[in-house]
Protein backbone atom coordinates (compact mmCIF):
# COMPACT_ATOMS: atom_id res chain seq x y z
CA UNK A 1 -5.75 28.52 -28.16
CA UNK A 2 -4.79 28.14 -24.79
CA UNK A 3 -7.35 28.61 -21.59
CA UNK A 4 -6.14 29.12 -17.65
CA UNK A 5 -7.87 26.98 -14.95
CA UNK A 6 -7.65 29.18 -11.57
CA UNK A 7 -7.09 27.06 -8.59
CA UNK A 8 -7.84 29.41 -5.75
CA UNK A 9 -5.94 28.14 -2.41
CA UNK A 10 -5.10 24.60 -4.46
CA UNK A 11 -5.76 22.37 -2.15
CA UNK A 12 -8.12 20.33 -4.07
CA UNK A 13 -7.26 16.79 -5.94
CA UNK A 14 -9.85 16.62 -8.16
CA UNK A 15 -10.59 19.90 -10.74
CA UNK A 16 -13.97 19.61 -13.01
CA UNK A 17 -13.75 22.09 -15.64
CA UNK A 18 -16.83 23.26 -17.65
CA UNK A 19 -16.18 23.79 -21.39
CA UNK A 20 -18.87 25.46 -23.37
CA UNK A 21 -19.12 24.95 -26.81
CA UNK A 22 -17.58 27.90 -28.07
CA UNK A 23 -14.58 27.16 -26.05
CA UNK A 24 -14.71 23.13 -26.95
CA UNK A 25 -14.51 24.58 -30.49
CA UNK A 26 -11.50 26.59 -30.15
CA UNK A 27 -9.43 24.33 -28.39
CA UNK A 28 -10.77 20.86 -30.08
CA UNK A 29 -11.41 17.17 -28.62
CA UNK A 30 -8.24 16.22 -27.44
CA UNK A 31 -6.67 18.11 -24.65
CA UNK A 32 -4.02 18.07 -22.19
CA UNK A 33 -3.62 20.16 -18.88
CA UNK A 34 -0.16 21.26 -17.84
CA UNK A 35 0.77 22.48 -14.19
CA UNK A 36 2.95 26.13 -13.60
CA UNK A 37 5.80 24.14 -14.02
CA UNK A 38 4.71 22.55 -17.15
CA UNK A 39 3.97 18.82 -16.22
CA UNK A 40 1.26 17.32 -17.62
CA UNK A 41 -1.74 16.30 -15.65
CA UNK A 42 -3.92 13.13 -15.51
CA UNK A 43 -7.22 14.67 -17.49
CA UNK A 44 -10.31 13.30 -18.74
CA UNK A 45 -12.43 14.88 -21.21
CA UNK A 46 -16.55 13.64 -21.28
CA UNK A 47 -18.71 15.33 -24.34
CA UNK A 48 -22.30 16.32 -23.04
CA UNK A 49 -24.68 15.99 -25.40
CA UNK A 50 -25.48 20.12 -25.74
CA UNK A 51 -22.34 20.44 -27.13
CA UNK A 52 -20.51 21.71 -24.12
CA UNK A 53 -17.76 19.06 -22.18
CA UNK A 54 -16.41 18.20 -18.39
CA UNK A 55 -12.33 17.87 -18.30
CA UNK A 56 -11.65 16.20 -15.16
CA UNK A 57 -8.25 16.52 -13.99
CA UNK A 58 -6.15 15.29 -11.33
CA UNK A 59 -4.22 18.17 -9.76
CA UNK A 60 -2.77 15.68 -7.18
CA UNK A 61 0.96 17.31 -6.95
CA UNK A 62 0.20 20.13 -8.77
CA UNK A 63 2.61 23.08 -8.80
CA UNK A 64 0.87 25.99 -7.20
CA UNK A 65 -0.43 28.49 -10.09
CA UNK A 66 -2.96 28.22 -12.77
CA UNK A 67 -3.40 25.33 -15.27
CA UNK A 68 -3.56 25.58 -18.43
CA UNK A 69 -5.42 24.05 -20.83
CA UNK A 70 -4.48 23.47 -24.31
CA UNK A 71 -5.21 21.17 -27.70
CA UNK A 72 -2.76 17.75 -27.68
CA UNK A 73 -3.22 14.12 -26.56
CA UNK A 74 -3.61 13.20 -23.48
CA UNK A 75 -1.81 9.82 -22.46
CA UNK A 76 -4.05 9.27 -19.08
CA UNK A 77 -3.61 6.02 -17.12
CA UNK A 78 -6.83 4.46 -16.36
CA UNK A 79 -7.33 4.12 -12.76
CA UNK A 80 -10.61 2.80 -13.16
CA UNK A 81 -12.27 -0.47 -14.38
CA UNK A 82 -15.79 -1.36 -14.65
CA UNK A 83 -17.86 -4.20 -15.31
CA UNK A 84 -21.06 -6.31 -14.59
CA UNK A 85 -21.49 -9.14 -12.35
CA UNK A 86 -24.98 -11.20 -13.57
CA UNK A 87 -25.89 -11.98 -9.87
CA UNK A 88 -24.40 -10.50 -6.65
CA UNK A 89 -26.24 -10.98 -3.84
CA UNK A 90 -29.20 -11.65 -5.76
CA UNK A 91 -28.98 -9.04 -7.96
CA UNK A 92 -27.13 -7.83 -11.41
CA UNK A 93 -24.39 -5.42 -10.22
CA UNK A 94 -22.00 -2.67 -11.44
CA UNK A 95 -18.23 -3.19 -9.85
CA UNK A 96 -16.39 -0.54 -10.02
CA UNK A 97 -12.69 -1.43 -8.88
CA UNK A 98 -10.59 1.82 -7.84
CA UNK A 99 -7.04 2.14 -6.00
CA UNK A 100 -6.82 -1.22 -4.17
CA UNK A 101 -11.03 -1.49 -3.18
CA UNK A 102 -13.74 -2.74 -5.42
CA UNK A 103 -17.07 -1.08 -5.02
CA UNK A 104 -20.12 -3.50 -5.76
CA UNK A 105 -23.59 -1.06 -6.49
CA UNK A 106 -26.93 -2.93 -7.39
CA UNK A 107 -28.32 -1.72 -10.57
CA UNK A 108 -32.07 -2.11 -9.64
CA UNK A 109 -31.50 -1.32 -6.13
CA UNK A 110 -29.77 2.12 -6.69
CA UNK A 111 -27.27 1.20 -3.86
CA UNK A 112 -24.04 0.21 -3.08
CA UNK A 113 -24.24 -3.58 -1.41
CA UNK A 114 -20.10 -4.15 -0.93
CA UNK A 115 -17.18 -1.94 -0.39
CA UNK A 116 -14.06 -4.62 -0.32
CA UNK A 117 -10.94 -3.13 0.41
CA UNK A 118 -7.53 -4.18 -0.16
CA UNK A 119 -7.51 -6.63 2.52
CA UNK A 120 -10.54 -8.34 1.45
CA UNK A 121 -12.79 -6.43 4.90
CA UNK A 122 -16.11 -5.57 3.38
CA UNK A 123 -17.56 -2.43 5.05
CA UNK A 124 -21.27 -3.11 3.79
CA UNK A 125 -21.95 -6.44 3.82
CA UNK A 126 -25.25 -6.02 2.69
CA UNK A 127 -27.09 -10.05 2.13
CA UNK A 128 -30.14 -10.65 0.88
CA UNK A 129 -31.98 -11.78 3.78
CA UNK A 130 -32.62 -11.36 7.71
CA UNK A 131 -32.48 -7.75 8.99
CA UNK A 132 -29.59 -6.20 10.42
CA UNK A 133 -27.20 -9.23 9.42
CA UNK A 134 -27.68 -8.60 5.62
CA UNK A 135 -30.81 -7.50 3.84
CA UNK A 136 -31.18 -3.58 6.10
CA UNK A 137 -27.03 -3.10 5.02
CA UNK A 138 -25.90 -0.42 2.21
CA UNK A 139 -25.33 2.92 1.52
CA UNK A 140 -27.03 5.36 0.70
CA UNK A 141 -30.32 3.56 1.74
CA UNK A 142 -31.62 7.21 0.87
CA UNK A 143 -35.33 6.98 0.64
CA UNK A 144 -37.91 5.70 3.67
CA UNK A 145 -40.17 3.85 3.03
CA UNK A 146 -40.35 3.25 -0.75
CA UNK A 147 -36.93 0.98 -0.49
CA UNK A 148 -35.62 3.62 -3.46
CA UNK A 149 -31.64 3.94 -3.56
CA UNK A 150 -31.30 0.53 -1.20
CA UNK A 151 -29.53 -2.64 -2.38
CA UNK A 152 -32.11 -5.44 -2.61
CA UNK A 153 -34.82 -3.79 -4.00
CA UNK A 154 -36.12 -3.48 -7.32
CA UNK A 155 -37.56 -0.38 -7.69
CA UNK A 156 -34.61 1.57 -9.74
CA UNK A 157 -33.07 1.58 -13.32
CA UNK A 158 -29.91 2.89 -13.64
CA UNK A 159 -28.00 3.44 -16.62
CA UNK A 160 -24.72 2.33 -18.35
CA UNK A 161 -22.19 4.28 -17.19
CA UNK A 162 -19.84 6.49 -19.31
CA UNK A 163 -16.08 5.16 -18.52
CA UNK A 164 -13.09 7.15 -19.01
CA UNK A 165 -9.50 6.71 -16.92
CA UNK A 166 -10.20 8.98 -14.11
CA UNK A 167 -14.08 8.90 -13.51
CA UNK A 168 -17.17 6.76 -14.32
CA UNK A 169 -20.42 8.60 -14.19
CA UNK A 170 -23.75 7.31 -14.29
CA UNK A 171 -27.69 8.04 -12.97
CA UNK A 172 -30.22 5.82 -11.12
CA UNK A 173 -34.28 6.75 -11.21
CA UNK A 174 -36.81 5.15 -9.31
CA UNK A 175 -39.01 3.44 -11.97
CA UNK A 176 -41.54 6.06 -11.63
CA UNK A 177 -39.37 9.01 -12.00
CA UNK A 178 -40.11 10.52 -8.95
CA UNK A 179 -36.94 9.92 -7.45
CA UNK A 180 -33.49 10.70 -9.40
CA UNK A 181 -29.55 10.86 -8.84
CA UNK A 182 -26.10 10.68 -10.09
CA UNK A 183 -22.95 9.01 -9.46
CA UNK A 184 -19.45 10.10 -9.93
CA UNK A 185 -17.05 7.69 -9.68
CA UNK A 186 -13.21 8.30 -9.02
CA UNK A 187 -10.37 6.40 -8.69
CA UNK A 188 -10.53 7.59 -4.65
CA UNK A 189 -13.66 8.30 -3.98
CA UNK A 190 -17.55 8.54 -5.19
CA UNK A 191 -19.65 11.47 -5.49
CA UNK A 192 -23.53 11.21 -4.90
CA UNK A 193 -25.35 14.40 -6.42
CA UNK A 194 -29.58 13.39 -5.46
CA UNK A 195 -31.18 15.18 -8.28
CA UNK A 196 -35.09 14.94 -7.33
CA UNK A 197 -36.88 13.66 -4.42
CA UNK A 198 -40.52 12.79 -3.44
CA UNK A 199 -40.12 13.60 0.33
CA UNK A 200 -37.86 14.21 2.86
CA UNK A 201 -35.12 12.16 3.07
CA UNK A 202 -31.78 10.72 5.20
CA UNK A 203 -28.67 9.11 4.08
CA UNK A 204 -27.09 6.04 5.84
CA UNK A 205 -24.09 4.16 6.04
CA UNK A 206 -25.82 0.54 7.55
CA UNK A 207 -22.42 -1.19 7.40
CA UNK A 208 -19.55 -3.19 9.08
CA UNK A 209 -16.51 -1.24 9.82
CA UNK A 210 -13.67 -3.47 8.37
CA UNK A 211 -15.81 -6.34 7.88
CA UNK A 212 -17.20 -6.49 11.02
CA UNK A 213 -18.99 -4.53 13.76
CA UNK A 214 -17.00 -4.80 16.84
CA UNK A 215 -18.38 -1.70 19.66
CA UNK A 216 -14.95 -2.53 21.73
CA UNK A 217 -13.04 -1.97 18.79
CA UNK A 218 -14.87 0.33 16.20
CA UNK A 219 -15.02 3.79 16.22
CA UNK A 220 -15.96 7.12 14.68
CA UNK A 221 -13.99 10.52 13.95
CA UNK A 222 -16.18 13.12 13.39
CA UNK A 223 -16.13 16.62 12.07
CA UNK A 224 -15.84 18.06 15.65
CA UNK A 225 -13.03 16.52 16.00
CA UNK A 226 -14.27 13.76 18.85
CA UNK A 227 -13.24 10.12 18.46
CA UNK A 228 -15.94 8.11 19.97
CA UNK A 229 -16.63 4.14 20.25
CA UNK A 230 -19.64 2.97 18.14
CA UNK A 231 -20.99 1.44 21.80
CA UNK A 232 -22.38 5.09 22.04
CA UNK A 233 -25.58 6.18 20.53
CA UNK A 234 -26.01 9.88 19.75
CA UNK A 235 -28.16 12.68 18.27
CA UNK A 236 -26.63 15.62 17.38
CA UNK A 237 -25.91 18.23 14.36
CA UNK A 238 -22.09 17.80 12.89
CA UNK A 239 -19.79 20.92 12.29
CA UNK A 240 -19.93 21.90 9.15
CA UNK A 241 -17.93 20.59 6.89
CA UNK A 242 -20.22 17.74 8.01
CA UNK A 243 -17.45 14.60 7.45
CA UNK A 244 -17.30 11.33 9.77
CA UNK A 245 -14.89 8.46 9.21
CA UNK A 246 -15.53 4.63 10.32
CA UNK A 247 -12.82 2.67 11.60
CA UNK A 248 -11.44 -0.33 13.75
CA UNK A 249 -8.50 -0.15 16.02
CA UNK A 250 -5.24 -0.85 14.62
CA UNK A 251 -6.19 -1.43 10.65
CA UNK A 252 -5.13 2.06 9.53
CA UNK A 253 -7.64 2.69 7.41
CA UNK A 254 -11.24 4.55 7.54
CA UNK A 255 -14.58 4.47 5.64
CA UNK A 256 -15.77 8.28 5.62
CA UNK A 257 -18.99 10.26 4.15
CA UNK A 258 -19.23 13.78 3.70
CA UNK A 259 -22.98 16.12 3.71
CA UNK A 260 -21.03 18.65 1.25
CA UNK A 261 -24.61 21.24 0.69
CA UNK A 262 -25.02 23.70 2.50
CA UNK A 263 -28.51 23.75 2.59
CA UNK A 264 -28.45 20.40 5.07
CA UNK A 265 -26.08 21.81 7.49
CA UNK A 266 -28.27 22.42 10.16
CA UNK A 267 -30.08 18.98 9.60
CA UNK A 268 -29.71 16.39 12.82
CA UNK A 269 -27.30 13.65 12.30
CA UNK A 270 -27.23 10.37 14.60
CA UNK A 271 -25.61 7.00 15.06
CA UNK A 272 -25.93 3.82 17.36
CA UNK A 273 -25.07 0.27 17.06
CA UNK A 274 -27.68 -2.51 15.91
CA UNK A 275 -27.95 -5.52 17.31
CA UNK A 276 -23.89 -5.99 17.62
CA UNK A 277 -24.59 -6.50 13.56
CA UNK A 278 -24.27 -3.39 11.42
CA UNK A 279 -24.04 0.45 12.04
CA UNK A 280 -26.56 3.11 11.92
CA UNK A 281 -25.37 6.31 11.12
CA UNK A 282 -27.62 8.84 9.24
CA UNK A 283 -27.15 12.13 8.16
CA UNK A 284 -31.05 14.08 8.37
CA UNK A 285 -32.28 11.14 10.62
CA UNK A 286 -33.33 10.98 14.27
CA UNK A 287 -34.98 7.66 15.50
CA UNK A 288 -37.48 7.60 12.03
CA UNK A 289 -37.84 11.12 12.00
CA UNK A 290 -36.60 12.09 8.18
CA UNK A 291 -35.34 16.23 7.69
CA UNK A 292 -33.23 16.32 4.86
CA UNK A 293 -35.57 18.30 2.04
CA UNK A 294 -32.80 20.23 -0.36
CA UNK A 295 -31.87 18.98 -3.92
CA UNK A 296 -29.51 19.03 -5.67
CA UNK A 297 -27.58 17.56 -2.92
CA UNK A 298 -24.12 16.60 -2.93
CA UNK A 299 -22.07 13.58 -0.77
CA UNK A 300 -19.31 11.93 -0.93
CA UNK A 301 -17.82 8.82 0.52
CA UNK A 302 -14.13 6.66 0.36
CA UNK A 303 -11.90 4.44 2.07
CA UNK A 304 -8.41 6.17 3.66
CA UNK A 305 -5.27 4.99 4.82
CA UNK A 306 -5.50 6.75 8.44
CA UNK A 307 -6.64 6.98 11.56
CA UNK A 308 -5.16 10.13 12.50
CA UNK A 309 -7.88 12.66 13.10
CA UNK A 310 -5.53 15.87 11.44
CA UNK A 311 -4.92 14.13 8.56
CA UNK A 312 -7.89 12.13 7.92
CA UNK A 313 -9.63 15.53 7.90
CA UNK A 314 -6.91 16.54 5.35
CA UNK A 315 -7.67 14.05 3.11
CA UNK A 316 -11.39 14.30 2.98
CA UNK A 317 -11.37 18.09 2.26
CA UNK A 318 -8.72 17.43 -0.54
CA UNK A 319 -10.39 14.25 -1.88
CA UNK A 320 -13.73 14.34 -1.43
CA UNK A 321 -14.94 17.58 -2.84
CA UNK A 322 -13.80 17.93 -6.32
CA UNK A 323 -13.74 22.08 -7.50
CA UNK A 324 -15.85 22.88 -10.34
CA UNK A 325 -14.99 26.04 -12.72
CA UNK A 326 -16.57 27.23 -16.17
CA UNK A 327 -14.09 27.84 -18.63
């Protein structure tokens, strides 16, 4: 048995396919994906527990045309490693280390409290005391006031995560269930999907561009297309697709986030510079007013190697949204 995945215009890296379990039957537990030229593809195949499965597969390089899906072994690469630091700024920690950075995410926070790339810059910083020199730093920092999703705080359990080579995947509750969300982790990128919510809500990116917040150096790209220096506050609503990027003169590389649902486009996004410490950027915020409302919500977030606003805006649309089809 042999089952076509349809690309559409191709341009995505990252293909999720959804196998129900009449079509996991047919074609078995071990899989590999070939190209329209016949090369085999980086894939990943995660059993749900209804019988049905997720192949994740890398279409990076992919020649144009279908893939196809068929039984065989897959000899994947991992591009992923995971494991658990006892105490990281105060707190047990999942690090997940992926193409050259190493992403640190508190397990009873629910956020992430590091993102050290290959030069050692960390664009968080988060620390486990003052205000905007450590303990206010993180991302997503998602829920205001009850300190839910927010390194530092203990009001989240999150699960073990399911490892394969290409993705990690696991989910973080608030203690009292009221809040919920999921992680996707890629060897490029991570994928937030917020599940349930008990209120409105914003997501921020409190952090230090390269390792530091510097407003003559630092910068934003945004989905309009306007580079601007992170001296200047502003309230506005993005373009959809609502992207930004984070970067400091010269280093060739940019922190971006992506608002990928539809449903939060026309939600007010803002940004300005705290006490020459961290950033302030949040998607659904305005001073404390809070408007996201919308689940399931989808965002994304990654580290690239470029300033250039054309193909920084390249890379996000390719990376950062990965295609989903049912098989």
């Amino acid at each position: 048995m042999t089952v076509e995945i349809k690309r559409g215009s191709g341009s995505e890296r990252w293909i999720i396919a959804e196998l129900g379990a009449a079509t996991l039957d047919g074609l078995g537990r071990a899989l590999v994906v070939e190209d329209a030229a016949g090369r085999t593809l980086p894939s990943q195949l995660d059993l749900l527990p209804d019988g049905s499965a997720e192949l994740v597969v890398d279409a990076d390089g992919a020649a144009d045309g279908p893939l196809r899906v068929k039984p065989g072994q897959a000899q994947t690469k991992a591009r992923i490693a995971v494991d658990t630091i006892a105490d990281y700024e105060g707190q047990e920690t999942l690090r997940f280390q992926i193409d050259g950075s190493s992403w640190y995410y508190h397990k009873a926070g629910g956020g992430f409290a590091s993102i050290i790339d290959a030069d050692g810059k960390d664009w968080l910083s988060f620390r486990p005391w003052g205000g905007s020199d450590g303990i206010y730093r993180g991302i997503p920092n998602l829920a205001y006031p009850d300190n839910v999703y927010h390194p530092g705080h203990f009001n989240c359990e999150t699960s073990a995560p399911i490892v394969g080579p290409l993705r990690a995947t696991f989910e973080t509750w608030s203690k009292d269930e009221v809040w919920g969300c999921r992680w996707h982790i890629f060897p490029d990128h991570a994928e937030l999907t917020v599940l349930k919510v008990g209120h409105p809500y914003w997501l921020l990116y409190e952090g230090t561009p390269s390792g530091k917040l510097d407003e003559a150096e630092d910068f934003c790209i945004r989905s309009d297309g306007l580079k601007r220096p992170l001296s200047e506050s502003w309230d506005e609503v993005l373009p959809d697709p609502k992207w930004i990027a984070f970067g400091k003169e010269g280093r060739g590389r940019c922190l971006w986030l992506w608002s990928q649902s539809p449903e939060n486009a026309g939600c007010r996004d803002s940004f300005w510079p705290m006490e020459k410490n961290m950033t302030v950027f949040g998607y659904g915020r305005h001073d404390m007013n809070i408007y996201m409302e919308h689940v399931p919500a989808r965002f994304a977030f990654g580290l690239t190697e470029t300033q250039d606003a054309v193909r920084l805006r390249a890379a996000i649309l390719s990376v950062g949204q990965s295609k989903t089809v049912s098989l």
